[in-house]
Each structure stands twice: as structure tokens, then as C-alpha cells.
N, C-alpha and C. Protein backbone atom coordinates (compact mmCIF):
# COMPACT_ATOMS: atom_id res chain seq x y z
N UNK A 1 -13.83 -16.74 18.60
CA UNK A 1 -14.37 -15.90 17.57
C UNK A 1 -15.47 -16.66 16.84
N UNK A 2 -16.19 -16.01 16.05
CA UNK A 2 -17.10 -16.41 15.98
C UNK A 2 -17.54 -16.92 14.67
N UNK A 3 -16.90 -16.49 13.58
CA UNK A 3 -16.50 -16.74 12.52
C UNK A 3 -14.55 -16.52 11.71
N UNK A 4 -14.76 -17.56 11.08
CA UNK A 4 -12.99 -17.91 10.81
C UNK A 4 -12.67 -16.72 10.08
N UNK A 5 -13.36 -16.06 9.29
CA UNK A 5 -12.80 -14.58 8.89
C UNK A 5 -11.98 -13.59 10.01
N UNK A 6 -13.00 -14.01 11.04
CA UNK A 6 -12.32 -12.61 11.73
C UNK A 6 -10.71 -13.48 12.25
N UNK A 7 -10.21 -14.95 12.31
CA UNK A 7 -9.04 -15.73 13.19
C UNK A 7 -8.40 -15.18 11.87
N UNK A 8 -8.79 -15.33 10.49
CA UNK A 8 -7.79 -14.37 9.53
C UNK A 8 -7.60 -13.40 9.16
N UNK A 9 -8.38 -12.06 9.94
CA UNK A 9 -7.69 -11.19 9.87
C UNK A 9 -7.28 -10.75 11.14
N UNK A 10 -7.11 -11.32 12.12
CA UNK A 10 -5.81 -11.64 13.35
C UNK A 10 -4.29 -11.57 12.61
N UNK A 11 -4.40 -13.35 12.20
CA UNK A 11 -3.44 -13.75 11.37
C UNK A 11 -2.85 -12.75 10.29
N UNK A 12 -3.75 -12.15 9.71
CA UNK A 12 -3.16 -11.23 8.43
C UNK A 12 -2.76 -9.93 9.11
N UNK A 13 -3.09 -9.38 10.60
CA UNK A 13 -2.41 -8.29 11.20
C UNK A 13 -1.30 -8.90 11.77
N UNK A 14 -1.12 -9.90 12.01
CA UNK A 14 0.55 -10.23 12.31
C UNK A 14 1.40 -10.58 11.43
N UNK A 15 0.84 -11.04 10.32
CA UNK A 15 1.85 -10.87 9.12
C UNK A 15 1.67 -9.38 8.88
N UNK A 16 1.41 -8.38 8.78
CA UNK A 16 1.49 -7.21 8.69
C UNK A 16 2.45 -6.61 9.46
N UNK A 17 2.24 -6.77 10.56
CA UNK A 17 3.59 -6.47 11.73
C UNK A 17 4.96 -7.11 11.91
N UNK A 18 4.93 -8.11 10.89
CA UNK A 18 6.14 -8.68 10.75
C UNK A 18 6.74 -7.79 9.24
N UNK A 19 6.32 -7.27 8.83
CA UNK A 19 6.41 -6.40 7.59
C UNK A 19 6.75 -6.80 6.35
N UNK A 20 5.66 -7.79 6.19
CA UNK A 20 5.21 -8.91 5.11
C UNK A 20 5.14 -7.98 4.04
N UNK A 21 5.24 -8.03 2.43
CA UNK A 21 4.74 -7.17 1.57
C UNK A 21 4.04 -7.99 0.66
N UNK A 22 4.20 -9.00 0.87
CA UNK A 22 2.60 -9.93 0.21
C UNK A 22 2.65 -10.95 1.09
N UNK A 23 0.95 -10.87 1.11
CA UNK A 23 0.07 -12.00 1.75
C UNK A 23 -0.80 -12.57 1.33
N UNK A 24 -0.75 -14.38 1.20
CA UNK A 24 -1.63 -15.17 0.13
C UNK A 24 -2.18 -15.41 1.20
N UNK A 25 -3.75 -15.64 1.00
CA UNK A 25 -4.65 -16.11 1.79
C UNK A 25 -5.42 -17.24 0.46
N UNK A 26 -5.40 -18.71 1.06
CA UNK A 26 -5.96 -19.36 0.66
C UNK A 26 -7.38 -20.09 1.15
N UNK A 27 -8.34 -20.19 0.78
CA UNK A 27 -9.83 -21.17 1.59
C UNK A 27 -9.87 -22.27 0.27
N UNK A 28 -9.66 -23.33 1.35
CA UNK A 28 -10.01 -24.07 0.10
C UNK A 28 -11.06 -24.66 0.94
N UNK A 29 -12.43 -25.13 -0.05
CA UNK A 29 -13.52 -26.05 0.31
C UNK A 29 -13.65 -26.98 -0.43
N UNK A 30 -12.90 -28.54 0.24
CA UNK A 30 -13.60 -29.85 -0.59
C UNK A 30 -14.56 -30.63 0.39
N UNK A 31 -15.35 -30.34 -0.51
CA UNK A 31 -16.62 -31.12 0.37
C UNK A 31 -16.81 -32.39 -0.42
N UNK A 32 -16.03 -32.75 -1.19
CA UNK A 32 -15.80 -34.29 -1.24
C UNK A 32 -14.95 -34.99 -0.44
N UNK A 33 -14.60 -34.57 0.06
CA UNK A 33 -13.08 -35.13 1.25
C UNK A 33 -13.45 -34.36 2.58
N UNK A 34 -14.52 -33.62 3.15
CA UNK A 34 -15.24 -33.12 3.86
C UNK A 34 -14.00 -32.17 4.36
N UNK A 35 -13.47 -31.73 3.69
CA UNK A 35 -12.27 -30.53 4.49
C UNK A 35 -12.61 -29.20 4.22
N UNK A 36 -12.40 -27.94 5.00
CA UNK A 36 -11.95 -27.01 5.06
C UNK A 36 -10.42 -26.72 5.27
N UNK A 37 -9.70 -25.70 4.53
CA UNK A 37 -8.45 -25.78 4.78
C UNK A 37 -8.16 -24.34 4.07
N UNK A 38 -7.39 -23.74 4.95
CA UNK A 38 -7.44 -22.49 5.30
C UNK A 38 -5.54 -22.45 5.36
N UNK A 39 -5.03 -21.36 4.35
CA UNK A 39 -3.59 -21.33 4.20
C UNK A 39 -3.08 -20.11 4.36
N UNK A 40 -2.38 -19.43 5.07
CA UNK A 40 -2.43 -17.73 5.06
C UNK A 40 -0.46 -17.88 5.33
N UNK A 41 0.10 -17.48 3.97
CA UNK A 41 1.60 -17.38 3.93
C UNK A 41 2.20 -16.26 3.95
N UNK A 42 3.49 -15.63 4.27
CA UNK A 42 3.64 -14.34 4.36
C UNK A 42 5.22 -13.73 4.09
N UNK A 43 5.55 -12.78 3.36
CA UNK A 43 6.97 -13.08 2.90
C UNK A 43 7.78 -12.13 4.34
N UNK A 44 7.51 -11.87 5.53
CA UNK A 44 7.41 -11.28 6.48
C UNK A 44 9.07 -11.78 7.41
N UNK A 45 9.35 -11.58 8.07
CA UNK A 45 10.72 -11.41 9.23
C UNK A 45 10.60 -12.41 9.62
N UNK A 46 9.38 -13.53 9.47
CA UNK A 46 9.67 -15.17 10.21
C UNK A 46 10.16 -14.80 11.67
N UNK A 47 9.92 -16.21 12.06
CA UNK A 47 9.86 -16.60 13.58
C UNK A 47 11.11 -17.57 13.89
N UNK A 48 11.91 -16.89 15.15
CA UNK A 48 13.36 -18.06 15.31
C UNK A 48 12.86 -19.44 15.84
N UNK A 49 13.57 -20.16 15.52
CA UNK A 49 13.09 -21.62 16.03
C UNK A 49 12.20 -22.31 17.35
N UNK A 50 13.18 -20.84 18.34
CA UNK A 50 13.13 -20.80 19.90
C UNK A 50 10.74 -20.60 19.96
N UNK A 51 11.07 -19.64 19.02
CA UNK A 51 9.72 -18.92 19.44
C UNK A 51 8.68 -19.45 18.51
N UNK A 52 9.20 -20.40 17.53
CA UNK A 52 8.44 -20.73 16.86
C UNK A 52 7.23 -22.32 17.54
N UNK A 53 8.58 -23.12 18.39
CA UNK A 53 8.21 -23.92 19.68
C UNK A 53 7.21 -23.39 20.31
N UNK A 54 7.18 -22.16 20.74
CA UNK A 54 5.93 -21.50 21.47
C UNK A 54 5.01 -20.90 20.95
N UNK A 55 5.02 -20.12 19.71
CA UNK A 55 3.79 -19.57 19.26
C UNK A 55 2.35 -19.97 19.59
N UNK A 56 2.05 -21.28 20.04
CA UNK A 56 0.68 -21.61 19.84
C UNK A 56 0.55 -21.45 21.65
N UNK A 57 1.53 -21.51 22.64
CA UNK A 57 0.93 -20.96 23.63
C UNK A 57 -0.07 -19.26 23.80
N UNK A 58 -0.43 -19.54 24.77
CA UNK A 58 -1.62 -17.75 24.79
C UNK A 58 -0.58 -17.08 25.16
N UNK A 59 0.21 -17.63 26.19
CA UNK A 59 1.53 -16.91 26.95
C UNK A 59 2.37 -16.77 26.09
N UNK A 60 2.65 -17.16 25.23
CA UNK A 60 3.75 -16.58 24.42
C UNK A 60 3.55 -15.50 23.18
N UNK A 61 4.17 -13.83 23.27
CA UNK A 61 3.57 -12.92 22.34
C UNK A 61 4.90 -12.32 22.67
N UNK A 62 4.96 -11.57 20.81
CA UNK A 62 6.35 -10.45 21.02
C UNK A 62 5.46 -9.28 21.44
N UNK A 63 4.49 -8.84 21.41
CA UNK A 63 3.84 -7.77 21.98
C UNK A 63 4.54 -7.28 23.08
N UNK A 64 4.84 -6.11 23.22
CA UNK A 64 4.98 -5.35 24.37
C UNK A 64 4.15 -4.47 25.27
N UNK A 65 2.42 -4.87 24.37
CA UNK A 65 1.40 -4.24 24.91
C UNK A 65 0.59 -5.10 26.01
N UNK A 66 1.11 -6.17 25.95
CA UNK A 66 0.49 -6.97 26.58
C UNK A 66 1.20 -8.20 26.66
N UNK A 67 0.50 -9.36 27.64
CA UNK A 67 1.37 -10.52 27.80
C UNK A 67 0.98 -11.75 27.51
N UNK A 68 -0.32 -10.88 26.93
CA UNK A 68 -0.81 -12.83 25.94
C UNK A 68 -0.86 -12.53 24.48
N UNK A 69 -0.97 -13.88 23.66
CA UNK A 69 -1.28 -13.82 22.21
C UNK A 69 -2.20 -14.56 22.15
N UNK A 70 -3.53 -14.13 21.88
CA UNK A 70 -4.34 -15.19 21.55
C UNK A 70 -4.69 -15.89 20.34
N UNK A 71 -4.44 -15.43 19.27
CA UNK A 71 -5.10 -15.58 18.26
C UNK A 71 -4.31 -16.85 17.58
N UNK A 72 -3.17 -17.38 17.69
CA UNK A 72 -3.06 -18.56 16.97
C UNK A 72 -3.69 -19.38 18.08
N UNK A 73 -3.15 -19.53 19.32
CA UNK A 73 -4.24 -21.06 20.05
C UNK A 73 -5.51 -20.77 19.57
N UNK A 74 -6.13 -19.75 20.12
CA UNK A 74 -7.89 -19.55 19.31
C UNK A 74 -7.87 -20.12 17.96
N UNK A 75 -7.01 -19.78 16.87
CA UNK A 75 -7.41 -20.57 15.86
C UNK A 75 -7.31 -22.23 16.01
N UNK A 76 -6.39 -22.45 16.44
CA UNK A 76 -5.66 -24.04 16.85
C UNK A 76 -7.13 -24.28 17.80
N UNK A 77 -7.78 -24.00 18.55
CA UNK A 77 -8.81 -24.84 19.18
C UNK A 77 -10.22 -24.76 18.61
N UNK A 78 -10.41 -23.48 17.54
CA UNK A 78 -11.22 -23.62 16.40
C UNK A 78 -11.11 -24.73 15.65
N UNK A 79 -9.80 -25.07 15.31
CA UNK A 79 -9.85 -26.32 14.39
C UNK A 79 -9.80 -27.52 14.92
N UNK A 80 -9.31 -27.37 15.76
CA UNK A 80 -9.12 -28.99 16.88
C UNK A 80 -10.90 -29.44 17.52
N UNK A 81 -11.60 -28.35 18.16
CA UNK A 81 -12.81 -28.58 18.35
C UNK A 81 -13.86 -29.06 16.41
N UNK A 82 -13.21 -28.86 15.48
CA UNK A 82 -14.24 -29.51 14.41
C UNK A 82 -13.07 -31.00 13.83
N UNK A 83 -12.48 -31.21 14.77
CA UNK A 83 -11.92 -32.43 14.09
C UNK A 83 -10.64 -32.43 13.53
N UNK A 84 -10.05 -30.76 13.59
CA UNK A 84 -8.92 -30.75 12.77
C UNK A 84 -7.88 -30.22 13.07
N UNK A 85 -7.00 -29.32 12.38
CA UNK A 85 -4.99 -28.97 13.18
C UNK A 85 -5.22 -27.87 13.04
N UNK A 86 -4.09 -27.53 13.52
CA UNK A 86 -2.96 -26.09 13.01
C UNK A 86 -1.66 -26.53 13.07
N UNK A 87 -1.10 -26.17 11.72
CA UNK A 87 0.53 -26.26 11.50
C UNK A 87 1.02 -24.95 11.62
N UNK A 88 2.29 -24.50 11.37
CA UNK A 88 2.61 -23.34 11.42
C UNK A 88 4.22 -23.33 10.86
N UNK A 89 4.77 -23.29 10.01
CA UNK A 89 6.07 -23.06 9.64
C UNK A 89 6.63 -21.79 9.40
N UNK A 90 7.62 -21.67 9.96
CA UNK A 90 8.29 -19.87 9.74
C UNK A 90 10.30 -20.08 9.89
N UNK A 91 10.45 -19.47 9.13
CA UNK A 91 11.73 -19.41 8.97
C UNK A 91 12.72 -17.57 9.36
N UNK A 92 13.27 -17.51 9.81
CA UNK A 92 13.51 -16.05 10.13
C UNK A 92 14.24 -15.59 8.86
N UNK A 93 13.78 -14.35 8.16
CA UNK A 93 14.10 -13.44 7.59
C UNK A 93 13.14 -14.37 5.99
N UNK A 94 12.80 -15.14 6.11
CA UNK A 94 11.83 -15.82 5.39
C UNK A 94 10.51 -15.49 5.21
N UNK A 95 9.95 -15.32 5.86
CA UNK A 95 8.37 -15.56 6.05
C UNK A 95 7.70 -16.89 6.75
N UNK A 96 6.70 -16.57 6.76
CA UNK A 96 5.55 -17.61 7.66
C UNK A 96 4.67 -18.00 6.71
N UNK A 97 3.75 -19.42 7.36
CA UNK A 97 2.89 -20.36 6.58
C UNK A 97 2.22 -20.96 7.57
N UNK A 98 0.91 -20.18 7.69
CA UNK A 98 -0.12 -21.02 8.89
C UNK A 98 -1.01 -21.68 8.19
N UNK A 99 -0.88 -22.97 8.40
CA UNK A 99 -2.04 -23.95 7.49
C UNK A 99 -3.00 -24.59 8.79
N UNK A 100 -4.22 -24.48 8.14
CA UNK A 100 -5.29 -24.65 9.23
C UNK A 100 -6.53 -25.91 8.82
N UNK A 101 -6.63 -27.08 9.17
CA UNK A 101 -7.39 -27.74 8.78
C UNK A 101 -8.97 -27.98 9.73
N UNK A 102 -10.24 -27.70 8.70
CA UNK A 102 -11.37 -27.56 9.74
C UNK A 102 -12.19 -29.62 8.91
N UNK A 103 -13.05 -30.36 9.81
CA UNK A 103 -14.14 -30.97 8.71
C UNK A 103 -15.08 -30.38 8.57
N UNK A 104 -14.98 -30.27 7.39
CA UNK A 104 -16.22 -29.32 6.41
C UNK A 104 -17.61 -29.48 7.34
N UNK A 105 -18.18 -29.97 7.55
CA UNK A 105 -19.82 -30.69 8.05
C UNK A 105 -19.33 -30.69 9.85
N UNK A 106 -18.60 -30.55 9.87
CA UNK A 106 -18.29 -30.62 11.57
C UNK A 106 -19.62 -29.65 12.32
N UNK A 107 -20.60 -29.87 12.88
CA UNK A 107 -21.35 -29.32 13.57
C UNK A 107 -20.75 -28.10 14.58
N UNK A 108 -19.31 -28.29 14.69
CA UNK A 108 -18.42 -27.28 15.78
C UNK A 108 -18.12 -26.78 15.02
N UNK A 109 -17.83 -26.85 13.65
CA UNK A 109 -16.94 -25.65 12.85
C UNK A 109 -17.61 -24.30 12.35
N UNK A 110 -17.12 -23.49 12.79
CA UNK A 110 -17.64 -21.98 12.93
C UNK A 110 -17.75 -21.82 11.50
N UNK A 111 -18.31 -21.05 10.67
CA UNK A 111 -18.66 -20.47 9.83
C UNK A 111 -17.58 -19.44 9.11
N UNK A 112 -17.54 -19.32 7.82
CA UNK A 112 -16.21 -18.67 6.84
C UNK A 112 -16.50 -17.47 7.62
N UNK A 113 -17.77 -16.89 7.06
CA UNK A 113 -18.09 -15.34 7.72
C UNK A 113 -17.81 -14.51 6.13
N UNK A 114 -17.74 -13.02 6.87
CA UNK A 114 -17.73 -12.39 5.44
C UNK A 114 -15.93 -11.87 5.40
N UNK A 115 -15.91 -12.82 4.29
CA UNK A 115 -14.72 -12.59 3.44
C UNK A 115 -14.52 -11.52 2.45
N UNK A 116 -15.48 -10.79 2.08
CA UNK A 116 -15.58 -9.30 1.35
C UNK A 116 -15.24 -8.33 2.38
N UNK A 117 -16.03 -8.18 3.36
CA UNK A 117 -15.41 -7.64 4.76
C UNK A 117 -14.15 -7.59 4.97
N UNK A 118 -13.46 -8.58 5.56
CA UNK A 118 -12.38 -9.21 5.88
C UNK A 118 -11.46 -8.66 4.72
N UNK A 119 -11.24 -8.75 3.73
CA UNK A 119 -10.04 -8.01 3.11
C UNK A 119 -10.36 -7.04 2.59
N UNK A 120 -11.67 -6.02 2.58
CA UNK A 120 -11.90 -4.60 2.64
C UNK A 120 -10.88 -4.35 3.98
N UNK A 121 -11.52 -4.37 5.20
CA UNK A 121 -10.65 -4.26 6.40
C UNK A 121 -9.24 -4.23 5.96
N UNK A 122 -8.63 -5.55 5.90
CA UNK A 122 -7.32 -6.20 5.24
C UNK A 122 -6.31 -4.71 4.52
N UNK A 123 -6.83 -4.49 3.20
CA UNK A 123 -6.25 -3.61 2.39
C UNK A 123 -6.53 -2.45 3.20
N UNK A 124 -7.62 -1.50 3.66
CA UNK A 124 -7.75 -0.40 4.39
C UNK A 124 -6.57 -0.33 5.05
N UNK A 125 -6.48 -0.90 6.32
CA UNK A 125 -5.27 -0.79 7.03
C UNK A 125 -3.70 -1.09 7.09
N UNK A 126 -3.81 -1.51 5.94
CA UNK A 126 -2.37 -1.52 5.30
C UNK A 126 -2.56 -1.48 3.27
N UNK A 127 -2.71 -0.78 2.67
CA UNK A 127 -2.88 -0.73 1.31
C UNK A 127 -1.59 -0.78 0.45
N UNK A 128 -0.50 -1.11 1.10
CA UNK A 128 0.55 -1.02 0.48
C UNK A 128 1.16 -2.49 0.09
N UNK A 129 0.85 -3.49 0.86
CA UNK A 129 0.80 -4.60 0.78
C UNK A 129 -0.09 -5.06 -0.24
N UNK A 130 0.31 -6.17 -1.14
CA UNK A 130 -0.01 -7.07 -2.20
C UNK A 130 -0.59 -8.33 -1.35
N UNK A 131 -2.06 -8.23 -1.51
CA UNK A 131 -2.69 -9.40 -1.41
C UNK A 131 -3.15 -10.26 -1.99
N UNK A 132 -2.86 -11.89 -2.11
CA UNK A 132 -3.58 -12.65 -3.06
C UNK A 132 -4.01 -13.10 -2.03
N UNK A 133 -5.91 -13.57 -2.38
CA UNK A 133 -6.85 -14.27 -1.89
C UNK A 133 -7.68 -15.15 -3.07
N UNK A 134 -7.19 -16.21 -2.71
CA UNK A 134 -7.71 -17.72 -3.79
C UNK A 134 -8.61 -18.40 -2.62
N UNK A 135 -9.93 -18.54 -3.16
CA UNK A 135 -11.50 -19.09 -2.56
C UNK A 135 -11.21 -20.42 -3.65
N UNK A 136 -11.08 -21.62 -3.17
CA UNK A 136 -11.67 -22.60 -4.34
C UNK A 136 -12.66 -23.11 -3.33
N UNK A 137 -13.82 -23.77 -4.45
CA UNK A 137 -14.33 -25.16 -3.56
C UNK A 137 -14.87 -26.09 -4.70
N UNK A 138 -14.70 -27.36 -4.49
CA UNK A 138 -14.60 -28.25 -5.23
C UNK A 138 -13.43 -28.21 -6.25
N UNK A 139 -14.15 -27.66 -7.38
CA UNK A 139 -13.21 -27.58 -8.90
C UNK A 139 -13.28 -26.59 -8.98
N UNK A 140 -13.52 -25.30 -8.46
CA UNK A 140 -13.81 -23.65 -9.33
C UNK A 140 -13.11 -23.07 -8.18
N UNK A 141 -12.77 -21.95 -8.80
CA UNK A 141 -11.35 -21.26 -7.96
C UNK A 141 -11.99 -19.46 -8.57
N UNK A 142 -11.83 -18.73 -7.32
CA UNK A 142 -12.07 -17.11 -7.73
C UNK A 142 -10.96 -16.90 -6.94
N UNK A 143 -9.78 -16.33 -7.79
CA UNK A 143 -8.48 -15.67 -7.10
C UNK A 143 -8.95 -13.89 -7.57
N UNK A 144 -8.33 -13.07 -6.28
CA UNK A 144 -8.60 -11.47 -6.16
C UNK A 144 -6.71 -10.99 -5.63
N UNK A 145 -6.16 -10.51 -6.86
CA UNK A 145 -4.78 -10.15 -6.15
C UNK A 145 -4.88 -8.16 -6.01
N UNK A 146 -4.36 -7.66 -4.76
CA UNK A 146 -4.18 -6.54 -5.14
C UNK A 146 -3.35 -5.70 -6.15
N UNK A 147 -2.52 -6.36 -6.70
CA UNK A 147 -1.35 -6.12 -7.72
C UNK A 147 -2.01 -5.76 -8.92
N UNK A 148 -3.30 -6.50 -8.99
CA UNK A 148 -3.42 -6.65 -10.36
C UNK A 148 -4.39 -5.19 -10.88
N UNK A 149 -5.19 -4.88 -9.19
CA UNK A 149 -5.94 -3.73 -9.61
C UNK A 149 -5.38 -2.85 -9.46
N UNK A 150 -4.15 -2.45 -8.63
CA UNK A 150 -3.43 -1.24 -8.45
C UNK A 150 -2.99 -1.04 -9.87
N UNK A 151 -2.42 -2.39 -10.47
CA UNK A 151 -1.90 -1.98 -11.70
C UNK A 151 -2.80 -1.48 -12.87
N UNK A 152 -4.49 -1.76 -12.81
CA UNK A 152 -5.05 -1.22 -13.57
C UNK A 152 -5.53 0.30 -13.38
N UNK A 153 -5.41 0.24 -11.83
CA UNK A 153 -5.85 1.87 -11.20
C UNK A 153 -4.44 3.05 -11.93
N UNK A 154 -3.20 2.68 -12.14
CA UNK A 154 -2.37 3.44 -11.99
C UNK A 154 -2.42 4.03 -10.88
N UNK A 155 -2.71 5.70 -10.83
CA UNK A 155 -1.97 6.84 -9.69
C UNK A 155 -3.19 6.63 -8.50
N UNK A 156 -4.00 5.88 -9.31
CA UNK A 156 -5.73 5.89 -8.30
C UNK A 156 -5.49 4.66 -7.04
N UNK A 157 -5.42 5.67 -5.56
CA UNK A 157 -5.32 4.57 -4.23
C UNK A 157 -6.58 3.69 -4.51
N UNK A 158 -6.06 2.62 -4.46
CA UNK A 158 -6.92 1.33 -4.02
C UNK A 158 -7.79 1.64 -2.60
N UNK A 159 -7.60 2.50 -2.12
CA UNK A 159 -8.25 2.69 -1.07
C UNK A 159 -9.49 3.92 -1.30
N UNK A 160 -9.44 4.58 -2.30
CA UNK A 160 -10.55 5.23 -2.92
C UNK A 160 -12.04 4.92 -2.87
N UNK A 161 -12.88 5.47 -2.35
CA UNK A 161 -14.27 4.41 -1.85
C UNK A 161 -15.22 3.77 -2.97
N UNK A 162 -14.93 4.45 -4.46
CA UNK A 162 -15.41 3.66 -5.45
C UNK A 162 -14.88 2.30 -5.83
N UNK A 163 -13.58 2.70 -5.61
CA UNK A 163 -12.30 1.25 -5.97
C UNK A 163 -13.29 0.35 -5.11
N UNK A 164 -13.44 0.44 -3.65
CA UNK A 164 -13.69 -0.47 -2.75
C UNK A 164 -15.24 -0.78 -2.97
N UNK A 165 -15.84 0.16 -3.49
CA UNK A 165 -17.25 -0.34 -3.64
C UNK A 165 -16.81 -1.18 -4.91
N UNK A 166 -16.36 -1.05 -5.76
CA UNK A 166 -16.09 -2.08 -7.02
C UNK A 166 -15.56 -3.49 -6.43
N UNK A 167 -14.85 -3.49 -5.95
CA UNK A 167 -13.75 -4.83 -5.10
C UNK A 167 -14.90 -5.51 -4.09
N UNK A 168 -15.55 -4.62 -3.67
CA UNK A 168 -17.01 -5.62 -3.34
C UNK A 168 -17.81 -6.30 -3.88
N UNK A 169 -18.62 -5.80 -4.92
CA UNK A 169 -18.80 -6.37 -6.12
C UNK A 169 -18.26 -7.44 -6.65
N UNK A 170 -17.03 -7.34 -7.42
CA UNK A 170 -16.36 -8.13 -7.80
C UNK A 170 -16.19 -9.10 -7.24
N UNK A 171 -15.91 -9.05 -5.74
CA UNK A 171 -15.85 -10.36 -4.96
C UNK A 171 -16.97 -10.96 -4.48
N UNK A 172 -18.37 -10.39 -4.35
CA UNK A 172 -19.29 -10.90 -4.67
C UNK A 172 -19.85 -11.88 -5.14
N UNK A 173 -19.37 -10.88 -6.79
CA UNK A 173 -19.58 -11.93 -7.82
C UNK A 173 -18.56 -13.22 -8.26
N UNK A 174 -17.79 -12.68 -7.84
CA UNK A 174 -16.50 -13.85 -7.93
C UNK A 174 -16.93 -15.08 -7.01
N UNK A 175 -17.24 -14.76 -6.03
CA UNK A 175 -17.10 -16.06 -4.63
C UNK A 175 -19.02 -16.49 -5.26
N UNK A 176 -19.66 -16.10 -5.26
CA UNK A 176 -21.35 -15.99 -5.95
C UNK A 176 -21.30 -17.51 -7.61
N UNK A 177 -20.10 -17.04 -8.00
CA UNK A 177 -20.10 -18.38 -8.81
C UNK A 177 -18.88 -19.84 -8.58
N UNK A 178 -18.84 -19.91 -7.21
CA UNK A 178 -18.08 -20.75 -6.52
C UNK A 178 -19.33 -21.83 -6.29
């Protein structure tokens, strides 16, 4: 892929299908310690031990549509080609925690991409789910939770096309003074 937005919203459709009802997505950028680091946790059905051993194979997927999974190795060789990991912890009936480390300046490391995109998409296709997305880099932090605007919308879907033209904006301007 071509940018790391789109390996998280892979990641954020399988915490979706595990029937997560909040999902933190973290980017952190220290470009004093030259890291990218990328955290996407999920309060979701978790993974048994057995399958948790395999997740990062392509061959290994609960899909019944098919017989590969690509999207965690793809992320895992996204980060391994700029210098860096993939962890992955999941506990069953717990939730999951994919932590992803890129070097910031790595000439191989793909690009954030658009993250306004990416959780427009995100909320569209599942709006019922509570998302927190925390952008820091360096010292400044723009966190966007869905909780917080549903709760100001009241009866008004977050999925309403003004809501979403606003939530663009906002994140705009939010990530714009990062």
C-alpha cells in the first residue's frame, strides 16, 4: 500500500469485524528520536493464543471469503523495510493492540497519507462505533473522539454530510497546528 493510512484502515476494518465498540488510533511523530509509531487498540473478541502465533502469516485469515490475510504482514514489511516492527497483542474476549514502529526519515517509509479521509471512511462504514484518534508529534497532540461529537449532535447522525464536512475541517485544522 501505498500510504500507512490506507494499512489503518485495513486494521480498523478488522477491529470492526471483531465487534470492537471503540477504537483508539494513535500516530505518534518524534522526530527527535526519528520514530514513527503507529498504535491502533480495540475493545473487540481478541485473538486465541493458537491464532495469535499466526496472524502475521498471509496464510493465516478467519475469512471465509478467501484464504489469505494480507494486511497485517503488509503492514509488518512496511515497517520492517523502514527499519522498524510490528507487535501485536490480543487476548480473547479482550480486545487487540497492534503497535507499529516506522524511522521517521527512513527513505522506505511510505507516507501517513490522508488521515481526514481515512476516518471519514472509518465512521461512514460503521458510525456506531466510538473512535478516538490522537495525532501527536513532538510536544503537541490533536485528539478527535467520536463520543464527544455525537454527544454534542444529540438525535443528529454523525454521518449527516454537514457533520462530516465539519469533522473535516476540524481535523484539518486540528492536525494543521501539529
Amino acid at each position: 500500500m501505498k500510504e500507512l493510512s490506507l494499512h489503518i484502515l485495513d486494521i480498523v476494518q478488522n477491529s470492526v469485524k471483531a465487534k470492537a465498540d471503540k477504537i483508539d488510533i494513535i500516530i505518534n511523530e518524534n522526530i527527535k528520536d526519528n520514530l514513527l509509531e503507529i498504535t491502533i487498540s480495540d475493545n473487540g473478541c481478541g485473538m486465541s493464543e493458537d491464532f495469535l502465533k499466526t496472524v502475521k502469516d498471509p496464510f493465516s485469515t478467519t475469512r471465509t471469503t478467501r484464504k489469505v490475510g494480507m494486511g497485517i504482514s503488509l503492514f509488518e514489511a512496511a515497517a520492517i523495510q523502514s527499519g522498524g516492527h510490528l507487535d501485536i497483542k490480543s487476548k480473547l474476549g479482550q480486545g487487540t493492540t497492534l503497535y507499529v514502529c516506522f524511522m521517521h526519515n527512513s527513505i522506505d517509509r511510505a507516507p501517513i497519507g490522508n488521515m481526514i479521509d481515512t476516518m471519514i471512511t472509518i465512521i461512514l462504514s460503521a458510525p456506531e462505533i466510538q473512535y478516538v484518534y490522537k495525532h501527536c508529534k513532538n510536544e503537541k497532540e490533536f485528539v478527535f473522539d467520536t463520543d464527544v461529537i455525537k454527544q454534542s449532535l444529540g438525535d443528529i447522525p454523525i454521518t449527516t454530510p454537514e457533520i462530516l464536512e465539519w469533522i473535516k475541517g476540524y481535523m484539518q485544522e486540528g492536525l494543521a497546528s501539529l
